[in-house]
Protein backbone atom coordinates (compact mmCIF):
# COMPACT_ATOMS: atom_id res chain seq x y z
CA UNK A 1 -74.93 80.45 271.72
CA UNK A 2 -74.71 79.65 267.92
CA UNK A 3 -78.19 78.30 266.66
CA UNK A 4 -76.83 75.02 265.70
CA UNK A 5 -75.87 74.26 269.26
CA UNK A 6 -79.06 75.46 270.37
CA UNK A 7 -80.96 72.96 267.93
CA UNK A 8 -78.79 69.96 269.39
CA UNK A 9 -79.24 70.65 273.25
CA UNK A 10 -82.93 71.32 272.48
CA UNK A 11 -82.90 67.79 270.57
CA UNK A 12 -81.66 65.83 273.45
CA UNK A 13 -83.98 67.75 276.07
CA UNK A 14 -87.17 66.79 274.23
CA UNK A 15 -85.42 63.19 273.61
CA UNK A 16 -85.00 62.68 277.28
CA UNK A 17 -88.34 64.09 278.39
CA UNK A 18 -91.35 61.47 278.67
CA UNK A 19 -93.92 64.12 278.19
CA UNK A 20 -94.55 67.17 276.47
CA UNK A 21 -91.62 70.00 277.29
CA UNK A 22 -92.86 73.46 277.92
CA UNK A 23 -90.68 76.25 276.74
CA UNK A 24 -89.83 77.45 280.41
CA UNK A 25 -88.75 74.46 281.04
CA UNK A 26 -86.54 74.05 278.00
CA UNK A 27 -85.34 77.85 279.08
CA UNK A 28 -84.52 76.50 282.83
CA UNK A 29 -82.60 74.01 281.51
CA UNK A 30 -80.47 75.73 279.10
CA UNK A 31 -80.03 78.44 280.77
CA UNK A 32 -79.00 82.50 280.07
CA UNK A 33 -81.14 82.37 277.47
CA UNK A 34 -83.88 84.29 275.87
CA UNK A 35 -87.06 82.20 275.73
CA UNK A 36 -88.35 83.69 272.09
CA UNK A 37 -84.73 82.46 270.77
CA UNK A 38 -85.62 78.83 272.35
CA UNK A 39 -88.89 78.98 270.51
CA UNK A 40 -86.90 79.36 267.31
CA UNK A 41 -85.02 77.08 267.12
CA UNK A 42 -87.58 74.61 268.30
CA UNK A 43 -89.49 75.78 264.82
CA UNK A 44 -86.03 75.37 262.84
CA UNK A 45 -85.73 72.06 264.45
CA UNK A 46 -89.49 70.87 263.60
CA UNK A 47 -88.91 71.96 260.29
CA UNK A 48 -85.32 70.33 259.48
CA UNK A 49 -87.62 66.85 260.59
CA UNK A 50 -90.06 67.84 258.14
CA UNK A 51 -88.27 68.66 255.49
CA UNK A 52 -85.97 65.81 255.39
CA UNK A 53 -88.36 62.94 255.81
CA UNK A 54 -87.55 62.02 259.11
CA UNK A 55 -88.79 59.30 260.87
CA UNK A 56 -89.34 61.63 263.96
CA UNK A 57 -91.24 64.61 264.37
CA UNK A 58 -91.74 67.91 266.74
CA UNK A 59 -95.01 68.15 267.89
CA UNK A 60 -96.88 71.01 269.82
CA UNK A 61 -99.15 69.00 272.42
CA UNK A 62 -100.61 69.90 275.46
CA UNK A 63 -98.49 73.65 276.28
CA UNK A 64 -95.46 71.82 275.22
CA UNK A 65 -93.38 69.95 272.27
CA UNK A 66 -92.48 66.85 271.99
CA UNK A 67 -90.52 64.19 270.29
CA UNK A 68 -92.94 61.76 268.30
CA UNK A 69 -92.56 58.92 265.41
CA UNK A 70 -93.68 59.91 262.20
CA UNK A 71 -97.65 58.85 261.54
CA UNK A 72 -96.75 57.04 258.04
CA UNK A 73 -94.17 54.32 260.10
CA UNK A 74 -96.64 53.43 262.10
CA UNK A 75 -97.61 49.53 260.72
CA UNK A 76 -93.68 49.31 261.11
CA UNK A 77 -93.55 49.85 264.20
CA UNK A 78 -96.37 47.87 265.73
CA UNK A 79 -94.86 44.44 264.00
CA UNK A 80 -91.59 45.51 266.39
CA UNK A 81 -93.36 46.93 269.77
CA UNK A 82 -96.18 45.54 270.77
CA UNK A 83 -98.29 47.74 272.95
CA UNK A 84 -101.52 47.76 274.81
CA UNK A 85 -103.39 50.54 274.39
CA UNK A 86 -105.62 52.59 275.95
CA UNK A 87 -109.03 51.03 274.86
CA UNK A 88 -111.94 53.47 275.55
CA UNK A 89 -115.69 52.57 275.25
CA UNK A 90 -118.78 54.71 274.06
CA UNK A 91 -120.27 56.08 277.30
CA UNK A 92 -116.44 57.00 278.15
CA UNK A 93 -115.59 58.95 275.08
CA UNK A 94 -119.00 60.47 275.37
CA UNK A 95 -118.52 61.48 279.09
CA UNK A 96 -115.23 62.96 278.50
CA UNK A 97 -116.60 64.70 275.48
CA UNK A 98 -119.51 66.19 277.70
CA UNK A 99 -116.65 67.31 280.24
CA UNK A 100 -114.26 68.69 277.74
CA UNK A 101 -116.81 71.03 276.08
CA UNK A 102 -118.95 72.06 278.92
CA UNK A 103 -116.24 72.16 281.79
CA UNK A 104 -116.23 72.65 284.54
CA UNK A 105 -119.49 70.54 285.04
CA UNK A 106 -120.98 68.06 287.89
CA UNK A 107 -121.82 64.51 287.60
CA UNK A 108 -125.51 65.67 288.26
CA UNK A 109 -125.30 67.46 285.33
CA UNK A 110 -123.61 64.97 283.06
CA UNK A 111 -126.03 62.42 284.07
CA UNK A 112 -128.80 64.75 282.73
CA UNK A 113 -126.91 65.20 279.38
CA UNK A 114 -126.41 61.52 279.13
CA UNK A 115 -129.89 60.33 280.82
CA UNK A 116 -127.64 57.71 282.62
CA UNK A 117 -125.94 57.23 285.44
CA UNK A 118 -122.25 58.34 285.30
CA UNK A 119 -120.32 57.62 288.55
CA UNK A 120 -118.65 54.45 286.90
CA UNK A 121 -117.61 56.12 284.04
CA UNK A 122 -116.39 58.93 285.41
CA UNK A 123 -114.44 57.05 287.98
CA UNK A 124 -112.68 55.01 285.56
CA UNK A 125 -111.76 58.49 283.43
CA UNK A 126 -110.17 59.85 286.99
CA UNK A 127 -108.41 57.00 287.06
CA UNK A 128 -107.01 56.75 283.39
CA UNK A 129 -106.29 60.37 283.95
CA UNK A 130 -108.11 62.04 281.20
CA UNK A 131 -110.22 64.13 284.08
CA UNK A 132 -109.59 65.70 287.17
CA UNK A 133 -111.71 67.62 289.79
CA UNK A 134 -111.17 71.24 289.36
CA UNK A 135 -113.28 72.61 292.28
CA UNK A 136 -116.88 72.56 294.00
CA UNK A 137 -119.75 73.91 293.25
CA UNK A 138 -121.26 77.10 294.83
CA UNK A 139 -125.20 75.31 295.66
CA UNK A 140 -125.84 73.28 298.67
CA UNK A 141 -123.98 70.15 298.89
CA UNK A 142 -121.35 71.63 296.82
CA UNK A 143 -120.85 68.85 294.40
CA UNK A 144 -117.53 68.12 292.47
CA UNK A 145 -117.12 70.02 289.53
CA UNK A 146 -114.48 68.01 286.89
CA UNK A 147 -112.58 69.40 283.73
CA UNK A 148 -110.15 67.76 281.29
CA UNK A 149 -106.91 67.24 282.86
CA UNK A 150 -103.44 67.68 280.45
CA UNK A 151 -103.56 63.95 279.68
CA UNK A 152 -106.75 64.73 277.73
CA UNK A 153 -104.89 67.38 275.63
CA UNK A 154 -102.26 64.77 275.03
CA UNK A 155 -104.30 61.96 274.07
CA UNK A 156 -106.04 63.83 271.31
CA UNK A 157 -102.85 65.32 270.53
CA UNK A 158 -104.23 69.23 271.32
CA UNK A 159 -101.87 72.22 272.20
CA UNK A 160 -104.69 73.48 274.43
CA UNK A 161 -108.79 73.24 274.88
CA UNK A 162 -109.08 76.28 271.80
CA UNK A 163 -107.93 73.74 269.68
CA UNK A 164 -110.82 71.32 270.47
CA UNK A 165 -112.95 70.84 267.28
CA UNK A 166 -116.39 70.85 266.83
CA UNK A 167 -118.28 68.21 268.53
CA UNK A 168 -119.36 66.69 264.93
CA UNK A 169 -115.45 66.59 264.34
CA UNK A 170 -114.62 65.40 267.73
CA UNK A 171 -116.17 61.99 267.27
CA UNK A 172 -116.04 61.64 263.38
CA UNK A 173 -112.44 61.72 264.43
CA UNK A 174 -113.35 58.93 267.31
CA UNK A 175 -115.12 57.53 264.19
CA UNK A 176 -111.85 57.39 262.54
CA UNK A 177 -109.58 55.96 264.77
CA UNK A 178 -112.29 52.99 265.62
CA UNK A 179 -112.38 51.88 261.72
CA UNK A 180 -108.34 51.78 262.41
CA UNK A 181 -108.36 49.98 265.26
CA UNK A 182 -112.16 47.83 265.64
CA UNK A 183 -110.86 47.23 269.40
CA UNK A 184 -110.67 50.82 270.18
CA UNK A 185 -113.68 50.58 272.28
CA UNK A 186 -114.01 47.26 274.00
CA UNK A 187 -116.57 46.34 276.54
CA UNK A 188 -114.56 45.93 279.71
CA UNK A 189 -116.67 47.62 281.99
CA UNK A 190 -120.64 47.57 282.51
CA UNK A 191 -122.23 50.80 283.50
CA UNK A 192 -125.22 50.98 285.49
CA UNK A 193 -128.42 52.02 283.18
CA UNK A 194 -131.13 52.02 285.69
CA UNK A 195 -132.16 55.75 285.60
CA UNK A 196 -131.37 57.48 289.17
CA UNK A 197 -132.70 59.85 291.08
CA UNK A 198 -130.36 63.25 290.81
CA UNK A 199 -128.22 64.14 293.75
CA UNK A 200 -125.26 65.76 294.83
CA UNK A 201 -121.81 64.50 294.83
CA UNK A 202 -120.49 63.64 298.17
CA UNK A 203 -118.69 65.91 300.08
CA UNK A 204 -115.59 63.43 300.20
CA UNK A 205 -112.97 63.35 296.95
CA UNK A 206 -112.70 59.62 296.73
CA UNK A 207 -113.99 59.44 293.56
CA UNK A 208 -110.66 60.65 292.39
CA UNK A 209 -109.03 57.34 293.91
CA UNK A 210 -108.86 54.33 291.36
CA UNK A 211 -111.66 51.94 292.16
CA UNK A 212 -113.38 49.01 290.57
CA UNK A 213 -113.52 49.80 286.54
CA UNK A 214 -117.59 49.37 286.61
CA UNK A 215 -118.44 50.88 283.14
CA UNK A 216 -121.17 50.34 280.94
CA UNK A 217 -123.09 50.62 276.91
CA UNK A 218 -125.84 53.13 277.10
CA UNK A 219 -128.74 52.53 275.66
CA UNK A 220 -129.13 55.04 273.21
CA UNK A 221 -126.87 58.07 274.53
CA UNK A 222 -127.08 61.19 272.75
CA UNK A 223 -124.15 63.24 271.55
CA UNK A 224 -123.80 66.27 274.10
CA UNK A 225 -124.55 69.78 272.41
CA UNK A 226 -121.54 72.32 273.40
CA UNK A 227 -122.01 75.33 275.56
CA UNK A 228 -122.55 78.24 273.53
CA UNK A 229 -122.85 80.74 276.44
């Protein structure tokens, strides 16, 4: 198949695809095709955007490229669509932080890292999908363990958790995108703050099920310290 032909099919695939569009995928679609000559012409295709000044781009996110608007247009294209976004407060960003770096992990032991209770907020992240329970734990009770799910890589716009930056980075970039947007993190939710005596998580899954959004302001949480084992 001649690479220009190759470069247009690929261009409608990732138009047509709602989220990111793994390279086996792109392969199964096409068809008698090697998959390192798919990857090409992905990389010519990123880089004719690029180099022209297009208002689209090809982004690697999440084990998988897609289609995205060029950063720069963005004020343009708010005063045409206007979106609700996902609005994330402290404890929540600081939860998934604590998950993301030290997963897989139990509520128990995020609500020692925190010094708060966490079942709210980690109920509302399995709802907004940016977690997901991986497993159980091998002690008795065998509580939940939960890890970042592929909407977290997305989000943050990550090709995959080795591209996760130092925690200082991780929420000067949070930092960042609040002095952008003040209403980034809006109190919706109230968490409970009442310190509580440690115990495992119940045997059942339904804190995977979407539930009342009770979230809450910590007092004075601390920034989690990543795993170096």
């Amino acid at each position: 198949m001649e690479r220009e032909r190759l470069r247009s099919i690929i261009e409608s695939l990732l138009f047509i695809s709602g989220e990111p569009l793994a390279l086996e995928r792109m392969v199964q679609a096409i068809g008698k095709i090697d998959k390192k000559d798919v990857r090409m012409a992905v990389d010519e295709l990123a880089g004719e955007y690029m180099k022209q000044g297009r208002g689209l781009r090809v982004s690697e996110i999440a084990g998988g490229f897609q289609l995205e608007t060029a950063r720069e247009n963005a004020e343009y294209l708010a005063r045409l669509v206007k979106t609700r976004p996902i609005r994330l407060t402290r404890p929540s960003l600081e939860t998934m932080a604590i998950i993301a770096y030290r997963q897989p992990v139990t509520r128990v032991e995020v609500d020692q890292i925190r010094g708060v209770d966490s079942s709210g907020v980690i109920k509302t992240l399995l709802e907004f999908g940016f977690i997901q329970i991986v497993g159980r734990k091998d002690v008795p009770g065998r509580p939940l363990l939960y890890g970042s799910s592929k909407k977290f890589l997305e989000f943050f716009r990550l090709k995959n958790l080795a591209d996760l930056p130092s925690l200082d980075e991780f929420f000067a970039q949070i930092e960042e995108q609040q002095a952008q947007n003040p209403n980034l993190f809006e109190n919706r939710y109230q968490e409970n703050t009442e310190p509580k005596p440690s115990e495992p998580d119940k045997p059942d899954a339904s804190s995977a099920k979407p539930g009342d959004n009770s979230e809450c302001e910590p007092a004075a949480a601390k920034k989690p310290e990543p795993d170096r084992e």
